[in-house]
N, C-alpha and C. Protein backbone atom coordinates (compact mmCIF):
# COMPACT_ATOMS: atom_id res chain seq x y z
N UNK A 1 -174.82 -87.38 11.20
CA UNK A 1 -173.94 -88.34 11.86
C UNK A 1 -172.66 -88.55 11.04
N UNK A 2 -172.65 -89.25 9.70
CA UNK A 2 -171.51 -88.91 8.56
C UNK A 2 -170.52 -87.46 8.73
N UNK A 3 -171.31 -86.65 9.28
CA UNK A 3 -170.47 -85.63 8.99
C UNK A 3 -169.53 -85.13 10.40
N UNK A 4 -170.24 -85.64 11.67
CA UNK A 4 -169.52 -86.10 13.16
C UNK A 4 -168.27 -86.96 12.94
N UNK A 5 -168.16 -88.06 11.92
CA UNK A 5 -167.49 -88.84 12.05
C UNK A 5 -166.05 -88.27 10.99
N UNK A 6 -166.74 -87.72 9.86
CA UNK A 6 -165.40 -87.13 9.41
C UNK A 6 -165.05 -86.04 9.88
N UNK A 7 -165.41 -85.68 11.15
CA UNK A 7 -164.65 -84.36 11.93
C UNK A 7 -163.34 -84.75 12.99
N UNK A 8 -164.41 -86.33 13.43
CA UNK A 8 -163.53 -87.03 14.49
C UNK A 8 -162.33 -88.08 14.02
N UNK A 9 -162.69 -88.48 12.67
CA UNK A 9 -161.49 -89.42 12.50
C UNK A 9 -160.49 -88.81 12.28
N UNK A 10 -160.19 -87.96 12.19
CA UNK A 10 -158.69 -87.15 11.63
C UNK A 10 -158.21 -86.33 12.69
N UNK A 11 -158.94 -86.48 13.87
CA UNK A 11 -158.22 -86.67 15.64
C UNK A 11 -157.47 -87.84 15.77
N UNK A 12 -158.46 -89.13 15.23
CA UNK A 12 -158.20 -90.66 15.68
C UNK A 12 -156.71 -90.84 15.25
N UNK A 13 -156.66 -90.43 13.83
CA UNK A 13 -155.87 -91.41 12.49
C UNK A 13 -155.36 -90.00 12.25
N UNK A 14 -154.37 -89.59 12.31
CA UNK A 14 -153.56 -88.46 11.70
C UNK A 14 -152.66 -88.50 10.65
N UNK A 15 -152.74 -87.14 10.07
CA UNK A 15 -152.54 -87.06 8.68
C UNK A 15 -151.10 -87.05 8.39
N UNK A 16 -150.08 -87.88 7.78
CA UNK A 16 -148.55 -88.14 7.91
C UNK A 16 -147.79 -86.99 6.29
N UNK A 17 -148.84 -85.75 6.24
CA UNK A 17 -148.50 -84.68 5.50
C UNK A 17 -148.37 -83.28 6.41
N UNK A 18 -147.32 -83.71 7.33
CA UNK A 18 -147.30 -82.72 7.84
C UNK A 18 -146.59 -81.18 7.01
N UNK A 19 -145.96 -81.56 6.20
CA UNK A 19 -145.13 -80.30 5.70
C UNK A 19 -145.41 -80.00 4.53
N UNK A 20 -145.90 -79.05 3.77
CA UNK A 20 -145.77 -78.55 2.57
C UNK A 20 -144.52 -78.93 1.74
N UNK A 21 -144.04 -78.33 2.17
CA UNK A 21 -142.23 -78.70 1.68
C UNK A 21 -141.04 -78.85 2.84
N UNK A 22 -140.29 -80.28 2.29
CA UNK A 22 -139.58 -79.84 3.17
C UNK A 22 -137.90 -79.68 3.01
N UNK A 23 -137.21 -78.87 3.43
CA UNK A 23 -135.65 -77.93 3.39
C UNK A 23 -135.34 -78.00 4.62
N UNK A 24 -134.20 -77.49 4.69
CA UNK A 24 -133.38 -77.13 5.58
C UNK A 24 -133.93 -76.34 6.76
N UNK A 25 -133.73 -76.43 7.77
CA UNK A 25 -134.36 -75.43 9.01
C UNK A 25 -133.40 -74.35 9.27
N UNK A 26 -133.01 -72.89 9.40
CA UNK A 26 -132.26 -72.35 10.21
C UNK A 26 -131.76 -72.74 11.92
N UNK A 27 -130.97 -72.83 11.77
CA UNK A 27 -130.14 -72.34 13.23
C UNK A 27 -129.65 -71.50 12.95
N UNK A 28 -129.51 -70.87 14.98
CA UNK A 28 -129.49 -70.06 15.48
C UNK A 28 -127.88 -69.89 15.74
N UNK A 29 -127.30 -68.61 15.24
CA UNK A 29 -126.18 -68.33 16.27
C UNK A 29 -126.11 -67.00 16.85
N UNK A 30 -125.20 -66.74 17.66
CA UNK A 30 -124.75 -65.57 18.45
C UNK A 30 -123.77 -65.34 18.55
N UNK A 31 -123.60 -63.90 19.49
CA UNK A 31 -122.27 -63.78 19.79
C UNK A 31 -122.56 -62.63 20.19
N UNK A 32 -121.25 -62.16 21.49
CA UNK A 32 -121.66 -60.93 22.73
C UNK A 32 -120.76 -59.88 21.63
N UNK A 33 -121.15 -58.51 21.48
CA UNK A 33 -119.97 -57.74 21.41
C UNK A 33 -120.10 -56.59 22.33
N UNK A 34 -118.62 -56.25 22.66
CA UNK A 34 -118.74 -54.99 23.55
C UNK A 34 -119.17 -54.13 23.33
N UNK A 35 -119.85 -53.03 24.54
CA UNK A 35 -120.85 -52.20 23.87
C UNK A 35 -119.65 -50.83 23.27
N UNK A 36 -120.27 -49.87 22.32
CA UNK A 36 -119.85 -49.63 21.30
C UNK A 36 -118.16 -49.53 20.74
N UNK A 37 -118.36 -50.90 20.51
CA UNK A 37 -117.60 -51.58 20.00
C UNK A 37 -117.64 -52.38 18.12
N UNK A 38 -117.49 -52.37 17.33
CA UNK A 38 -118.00 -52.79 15.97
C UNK A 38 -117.54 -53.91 16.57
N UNK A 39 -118.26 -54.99 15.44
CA UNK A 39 -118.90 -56.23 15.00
C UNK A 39 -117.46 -57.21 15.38
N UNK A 40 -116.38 -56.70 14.74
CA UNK A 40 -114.83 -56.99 14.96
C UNK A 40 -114.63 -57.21 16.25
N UNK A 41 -114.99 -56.43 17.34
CA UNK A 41 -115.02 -57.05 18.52
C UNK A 41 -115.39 -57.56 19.61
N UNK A 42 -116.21 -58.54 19.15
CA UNK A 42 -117.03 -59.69 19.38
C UNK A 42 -116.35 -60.13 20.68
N UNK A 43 -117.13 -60.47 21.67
CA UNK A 43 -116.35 -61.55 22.76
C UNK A 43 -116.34 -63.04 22.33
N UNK A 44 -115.52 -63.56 21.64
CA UNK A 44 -115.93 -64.83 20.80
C UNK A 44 -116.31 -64.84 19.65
N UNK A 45 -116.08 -65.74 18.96
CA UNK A 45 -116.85 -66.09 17.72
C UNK A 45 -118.63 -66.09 17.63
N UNK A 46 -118.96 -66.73 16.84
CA UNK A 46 -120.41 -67.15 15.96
C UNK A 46 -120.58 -68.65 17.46
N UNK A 47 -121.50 -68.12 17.89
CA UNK A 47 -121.55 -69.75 18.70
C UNK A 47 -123.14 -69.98 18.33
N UNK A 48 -123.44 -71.45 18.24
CA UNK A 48 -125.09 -71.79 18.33
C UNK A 48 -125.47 -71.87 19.41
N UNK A 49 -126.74 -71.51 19.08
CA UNK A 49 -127.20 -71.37 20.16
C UNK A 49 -128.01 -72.56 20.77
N UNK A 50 -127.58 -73.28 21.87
CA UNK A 50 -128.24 -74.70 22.45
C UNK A 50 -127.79 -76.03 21.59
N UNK A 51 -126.63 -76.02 21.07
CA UNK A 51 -126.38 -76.75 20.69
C UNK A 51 -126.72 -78.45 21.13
N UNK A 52 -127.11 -79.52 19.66
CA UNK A 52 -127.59 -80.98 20.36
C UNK A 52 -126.64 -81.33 20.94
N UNK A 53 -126.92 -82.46 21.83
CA UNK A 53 -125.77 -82.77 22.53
C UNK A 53 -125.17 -84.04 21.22
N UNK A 54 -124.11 -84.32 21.63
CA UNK A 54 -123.28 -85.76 20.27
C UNK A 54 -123.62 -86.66 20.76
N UNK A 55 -123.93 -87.00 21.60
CA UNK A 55 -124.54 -88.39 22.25
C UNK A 55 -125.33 -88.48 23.26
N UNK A 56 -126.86 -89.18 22.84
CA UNK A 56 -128.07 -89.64 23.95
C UNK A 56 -128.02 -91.17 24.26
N UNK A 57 -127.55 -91.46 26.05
CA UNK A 57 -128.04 -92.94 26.03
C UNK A 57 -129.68 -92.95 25.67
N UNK A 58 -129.92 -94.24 26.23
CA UNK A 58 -131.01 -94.76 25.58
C UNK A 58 -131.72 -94.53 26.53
N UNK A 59 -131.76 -94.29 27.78
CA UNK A 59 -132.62 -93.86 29.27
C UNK A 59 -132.51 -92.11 28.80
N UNK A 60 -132.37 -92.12 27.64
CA UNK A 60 -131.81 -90.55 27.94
C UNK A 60 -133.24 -90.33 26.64
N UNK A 61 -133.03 -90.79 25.92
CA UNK A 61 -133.73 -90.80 24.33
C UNK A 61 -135.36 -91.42 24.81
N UNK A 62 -135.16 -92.48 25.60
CA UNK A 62 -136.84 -92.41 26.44
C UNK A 62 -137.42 -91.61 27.20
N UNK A 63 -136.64 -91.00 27.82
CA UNK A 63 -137.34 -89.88 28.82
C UNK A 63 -137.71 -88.31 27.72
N UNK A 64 -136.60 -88.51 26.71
CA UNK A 64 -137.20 -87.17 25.75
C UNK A 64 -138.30 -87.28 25.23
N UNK A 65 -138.34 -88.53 24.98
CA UNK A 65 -139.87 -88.71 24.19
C UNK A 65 -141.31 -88.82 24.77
N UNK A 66 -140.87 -88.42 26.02
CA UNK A 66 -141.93 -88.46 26.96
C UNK A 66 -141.95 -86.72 27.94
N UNK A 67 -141.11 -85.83 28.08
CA UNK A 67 -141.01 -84.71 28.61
C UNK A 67 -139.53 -84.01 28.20
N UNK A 68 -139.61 -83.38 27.44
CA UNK A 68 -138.70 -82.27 26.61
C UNK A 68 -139.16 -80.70 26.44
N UNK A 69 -139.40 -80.88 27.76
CA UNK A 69 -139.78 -78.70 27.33
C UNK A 69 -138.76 -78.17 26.50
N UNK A 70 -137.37 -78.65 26.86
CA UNK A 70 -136.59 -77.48 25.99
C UNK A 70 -136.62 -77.83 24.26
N UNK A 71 -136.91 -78.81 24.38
CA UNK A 71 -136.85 -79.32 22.54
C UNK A 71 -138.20 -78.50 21.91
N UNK A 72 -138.90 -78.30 23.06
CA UNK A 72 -140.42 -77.62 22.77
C UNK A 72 -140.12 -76.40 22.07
N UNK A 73 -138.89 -75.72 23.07
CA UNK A 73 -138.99 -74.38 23.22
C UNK A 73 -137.75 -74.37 21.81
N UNK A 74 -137.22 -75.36 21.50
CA UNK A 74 -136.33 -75.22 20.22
C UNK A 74 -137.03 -74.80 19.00
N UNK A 75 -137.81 -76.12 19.22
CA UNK A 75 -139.37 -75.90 17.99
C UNK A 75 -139.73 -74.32 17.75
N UNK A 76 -140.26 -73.70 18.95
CA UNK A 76 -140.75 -72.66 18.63
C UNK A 76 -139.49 -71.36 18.01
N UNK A 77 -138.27 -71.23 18.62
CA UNK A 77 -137.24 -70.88 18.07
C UNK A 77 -136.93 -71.64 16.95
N UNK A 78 -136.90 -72.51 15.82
CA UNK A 78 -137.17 -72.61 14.83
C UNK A 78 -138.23 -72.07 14.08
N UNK A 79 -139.46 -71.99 14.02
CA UNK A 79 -140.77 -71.29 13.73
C UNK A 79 -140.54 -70.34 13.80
N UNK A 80 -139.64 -69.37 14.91
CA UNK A 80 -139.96 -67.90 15.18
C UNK A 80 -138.41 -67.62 14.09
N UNK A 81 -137.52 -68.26 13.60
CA UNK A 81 -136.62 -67.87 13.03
C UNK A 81 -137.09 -68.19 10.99
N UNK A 82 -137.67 -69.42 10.96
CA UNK A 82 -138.39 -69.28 9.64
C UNK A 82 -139.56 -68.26 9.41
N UNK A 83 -140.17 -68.06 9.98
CA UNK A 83 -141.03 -66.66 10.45
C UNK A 83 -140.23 -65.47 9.37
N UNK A 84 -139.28 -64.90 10.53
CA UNK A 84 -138.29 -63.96 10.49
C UNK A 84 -137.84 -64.03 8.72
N UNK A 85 -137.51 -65.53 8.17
CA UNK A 85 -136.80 -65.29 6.54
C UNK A 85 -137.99 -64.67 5.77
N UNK A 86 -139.28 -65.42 6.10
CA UNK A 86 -140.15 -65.19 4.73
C UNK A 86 -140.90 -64.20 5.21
N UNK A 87 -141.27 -63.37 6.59
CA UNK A 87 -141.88 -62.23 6.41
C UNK A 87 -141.44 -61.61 7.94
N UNK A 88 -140.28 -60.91 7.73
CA UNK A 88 -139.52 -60.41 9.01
C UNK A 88 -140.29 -59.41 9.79
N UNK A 89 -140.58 -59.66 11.32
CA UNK A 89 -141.77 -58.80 11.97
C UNK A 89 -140.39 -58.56 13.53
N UNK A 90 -141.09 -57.48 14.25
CA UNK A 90 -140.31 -57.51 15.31
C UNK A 90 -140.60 -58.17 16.26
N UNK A 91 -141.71 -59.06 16.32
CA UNK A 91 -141.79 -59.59 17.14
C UNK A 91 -141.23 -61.09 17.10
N UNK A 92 -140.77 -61.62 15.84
CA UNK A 92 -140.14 -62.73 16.08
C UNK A 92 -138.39 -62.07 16.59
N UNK A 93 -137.97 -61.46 16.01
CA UNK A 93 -136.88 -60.73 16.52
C UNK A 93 -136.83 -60.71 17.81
N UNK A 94 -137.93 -60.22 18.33
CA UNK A 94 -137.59 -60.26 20.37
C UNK A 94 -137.60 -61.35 20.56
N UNK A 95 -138.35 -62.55 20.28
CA UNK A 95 -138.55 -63.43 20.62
C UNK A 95 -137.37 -64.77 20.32
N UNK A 96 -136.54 -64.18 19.54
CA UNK A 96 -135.60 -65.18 19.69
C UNK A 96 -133.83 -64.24 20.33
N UNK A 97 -134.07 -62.69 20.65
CA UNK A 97 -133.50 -61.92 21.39
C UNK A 97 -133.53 -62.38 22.77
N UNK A 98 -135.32 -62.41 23.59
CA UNK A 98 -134.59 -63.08 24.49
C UNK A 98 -134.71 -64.52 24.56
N UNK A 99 -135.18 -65.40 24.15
CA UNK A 99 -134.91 -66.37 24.66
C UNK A 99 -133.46 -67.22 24.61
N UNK A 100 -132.33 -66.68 23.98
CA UNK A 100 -131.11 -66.49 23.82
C UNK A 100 -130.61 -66.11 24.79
N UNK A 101 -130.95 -64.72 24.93
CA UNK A 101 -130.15 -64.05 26.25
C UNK A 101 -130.70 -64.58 27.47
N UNK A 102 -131.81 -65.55 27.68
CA UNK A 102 -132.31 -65.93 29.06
C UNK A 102 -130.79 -66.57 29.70
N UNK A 103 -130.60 -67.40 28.58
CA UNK A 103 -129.55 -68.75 29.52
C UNK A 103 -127.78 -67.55 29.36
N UNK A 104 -127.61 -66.55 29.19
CA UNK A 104 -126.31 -65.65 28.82
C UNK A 104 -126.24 -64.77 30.25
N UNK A 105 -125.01 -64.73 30.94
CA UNK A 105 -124.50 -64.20 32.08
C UNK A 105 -125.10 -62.89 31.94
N UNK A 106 -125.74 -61.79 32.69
CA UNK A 106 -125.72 -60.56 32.51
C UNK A 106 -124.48 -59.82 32.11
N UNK A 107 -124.70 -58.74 31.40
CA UNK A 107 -123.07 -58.05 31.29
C UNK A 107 -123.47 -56.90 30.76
N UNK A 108 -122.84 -56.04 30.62
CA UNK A 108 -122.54 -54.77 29.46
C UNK A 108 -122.69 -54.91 28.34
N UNK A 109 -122.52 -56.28 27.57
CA UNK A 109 -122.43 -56.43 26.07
C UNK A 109 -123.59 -56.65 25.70
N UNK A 110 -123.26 -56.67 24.21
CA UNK A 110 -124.48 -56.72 23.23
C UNK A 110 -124.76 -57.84 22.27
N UNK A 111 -126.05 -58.30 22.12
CA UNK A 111 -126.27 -59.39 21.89
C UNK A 111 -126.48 -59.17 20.47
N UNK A 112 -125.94 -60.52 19.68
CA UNK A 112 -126.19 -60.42 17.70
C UNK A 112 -126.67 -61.73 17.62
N UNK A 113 -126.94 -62.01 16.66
CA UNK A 113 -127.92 -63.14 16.47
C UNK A 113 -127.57 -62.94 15.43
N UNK A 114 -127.90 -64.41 14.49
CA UNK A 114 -127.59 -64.96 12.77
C UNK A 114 -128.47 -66.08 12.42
N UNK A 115 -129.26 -66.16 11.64
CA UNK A 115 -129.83 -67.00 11.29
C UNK A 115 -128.86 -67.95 9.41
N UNK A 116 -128.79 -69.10 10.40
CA UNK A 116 -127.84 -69.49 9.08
C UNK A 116 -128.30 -71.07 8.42
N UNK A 117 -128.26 -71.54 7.36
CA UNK A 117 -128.90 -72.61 6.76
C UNK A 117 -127.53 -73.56 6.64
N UNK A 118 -127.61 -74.91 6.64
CA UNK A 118 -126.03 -75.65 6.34
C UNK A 118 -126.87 -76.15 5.39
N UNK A 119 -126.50 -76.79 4.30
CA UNK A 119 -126.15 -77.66 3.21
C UNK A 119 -124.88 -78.52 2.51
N UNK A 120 -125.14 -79.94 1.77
CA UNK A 120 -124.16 -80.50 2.07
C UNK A 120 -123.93 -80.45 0.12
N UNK A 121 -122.82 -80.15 0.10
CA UNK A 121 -121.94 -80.00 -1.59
C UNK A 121 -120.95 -80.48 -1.62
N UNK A 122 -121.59 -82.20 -2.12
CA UNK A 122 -120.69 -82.92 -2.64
C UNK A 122 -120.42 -83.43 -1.09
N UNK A 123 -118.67 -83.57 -0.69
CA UNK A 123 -118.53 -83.42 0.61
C UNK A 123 -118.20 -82.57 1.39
N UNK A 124 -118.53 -81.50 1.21
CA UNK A 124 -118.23 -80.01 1.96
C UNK A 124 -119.71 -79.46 2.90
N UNK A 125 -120.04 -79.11 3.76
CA UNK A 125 -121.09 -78.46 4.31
C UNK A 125 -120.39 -77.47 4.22
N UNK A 126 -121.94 -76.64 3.53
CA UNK A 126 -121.82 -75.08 3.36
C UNK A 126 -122.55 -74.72 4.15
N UNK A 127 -121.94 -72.97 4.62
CA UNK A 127 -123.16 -72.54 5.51
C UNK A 127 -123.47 -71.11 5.24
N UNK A 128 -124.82 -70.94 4.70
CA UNK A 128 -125.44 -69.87 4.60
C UNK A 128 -126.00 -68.92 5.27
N UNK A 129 -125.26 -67.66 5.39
CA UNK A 129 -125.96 -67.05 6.49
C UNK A 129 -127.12 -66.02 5.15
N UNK A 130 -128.30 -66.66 6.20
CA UNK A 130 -129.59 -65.58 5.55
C UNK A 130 -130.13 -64.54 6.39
N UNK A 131 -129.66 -63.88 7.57
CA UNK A 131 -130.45 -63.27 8.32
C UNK A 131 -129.08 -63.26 9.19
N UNK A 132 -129.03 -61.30 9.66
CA UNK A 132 -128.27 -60.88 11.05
C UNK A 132 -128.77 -59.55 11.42
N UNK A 133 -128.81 -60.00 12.79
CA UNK A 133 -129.81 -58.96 13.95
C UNK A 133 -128.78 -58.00 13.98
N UNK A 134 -129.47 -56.94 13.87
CA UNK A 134 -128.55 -55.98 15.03
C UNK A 134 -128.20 -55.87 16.36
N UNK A 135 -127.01 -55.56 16.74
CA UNK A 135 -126.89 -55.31 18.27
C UNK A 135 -126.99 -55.43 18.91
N UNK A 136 -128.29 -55.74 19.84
CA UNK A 136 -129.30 -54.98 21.21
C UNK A 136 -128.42 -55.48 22.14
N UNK A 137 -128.38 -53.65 23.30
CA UNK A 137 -128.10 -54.37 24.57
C UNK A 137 -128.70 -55.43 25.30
N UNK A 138 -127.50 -56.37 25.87
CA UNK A 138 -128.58 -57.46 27.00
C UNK A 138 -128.62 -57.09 27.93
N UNK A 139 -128.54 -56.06 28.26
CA UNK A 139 -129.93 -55.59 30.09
C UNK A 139 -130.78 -55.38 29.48
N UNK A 140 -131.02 -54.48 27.95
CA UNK A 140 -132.82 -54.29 28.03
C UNK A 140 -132.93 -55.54 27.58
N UNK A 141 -132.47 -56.41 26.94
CA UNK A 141 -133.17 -57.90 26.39
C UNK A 141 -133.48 -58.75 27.66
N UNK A 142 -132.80 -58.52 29.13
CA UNK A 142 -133.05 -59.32 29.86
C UNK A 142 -133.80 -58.63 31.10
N UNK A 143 -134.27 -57.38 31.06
CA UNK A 143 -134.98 -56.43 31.58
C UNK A 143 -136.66 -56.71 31.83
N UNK A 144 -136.79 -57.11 29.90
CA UNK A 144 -138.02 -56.73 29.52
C UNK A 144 -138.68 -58.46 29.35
N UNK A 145 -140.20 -58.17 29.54
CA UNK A 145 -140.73 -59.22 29.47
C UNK A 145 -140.91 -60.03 28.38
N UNK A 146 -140.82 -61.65 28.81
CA UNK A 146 -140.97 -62.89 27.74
C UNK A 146 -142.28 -62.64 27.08
């Protein structure tokens, strides 16, 4: 019975150690370039990807805390991009390939991705880029299955 109960209390009463350590998260950026075209000619700059919005009313900040798929799906694009620094696989690579290119117009161009860290020095934010994808066309990124 003792041993039922310390299985179930730590359902009840949860543990407020969620993180090993905690740093900085990567975000995500992008940017289209034409197909073979070098890096130089980008349609646009470095943009993030899903950027927060600058301001939530307060009918806005209650309803998130109650149904937010996309903050869900941020989460996991965070995870699948810390993934990617400490042990780079291809499958986090597709996985933040397309879910990028889901919400991006179809086109000819080619999709890049950057995984970059900000930090604040002194009063300057720095920004570290630790991680850049290659290339891939977006028809096969938006072709192929989630």
């Amino acid at each position: 019975m003792l041993r039922l109960i310390s299985l179930f209390l730590p359902t009840v009463i949860p543990s407020w150690r969620f993180f090993n350590t905690v740093a900085p998260s990567p975000r995500i950026e992008f940017r289209l370039i034409e197909p073979g075209q070098s890096a130089a000619h980008a349609v646009g700059g470095w943009q993030e990807d899903r950027p927060r919005p600058q301001h939530l009313r307060l009918w806005q900040m209650l309803q998130r805390m109650l149904w937010n798929p996309q903050w869900n799906e941020q989460l996991y694009l965070v995870s699948c991009a810390e993934r990617l620094i400490e042990a780079p696989s291809q499958h986090s690579i597709d996985e933040i390939n397309h879910r990028v290119a889901r919400f991006l117009p179809q086109g000819a161009q080619e999709l890049q991705f950057r995984l970059v860290f900000l930090s604040r020095e002194g009063a300057r934010i720095v920004k570290l880029v630790e991680y850049e994808s290659r290339p891939v066309p977006l028809a096969q990124i938006q072709e192929g299955p989630i």
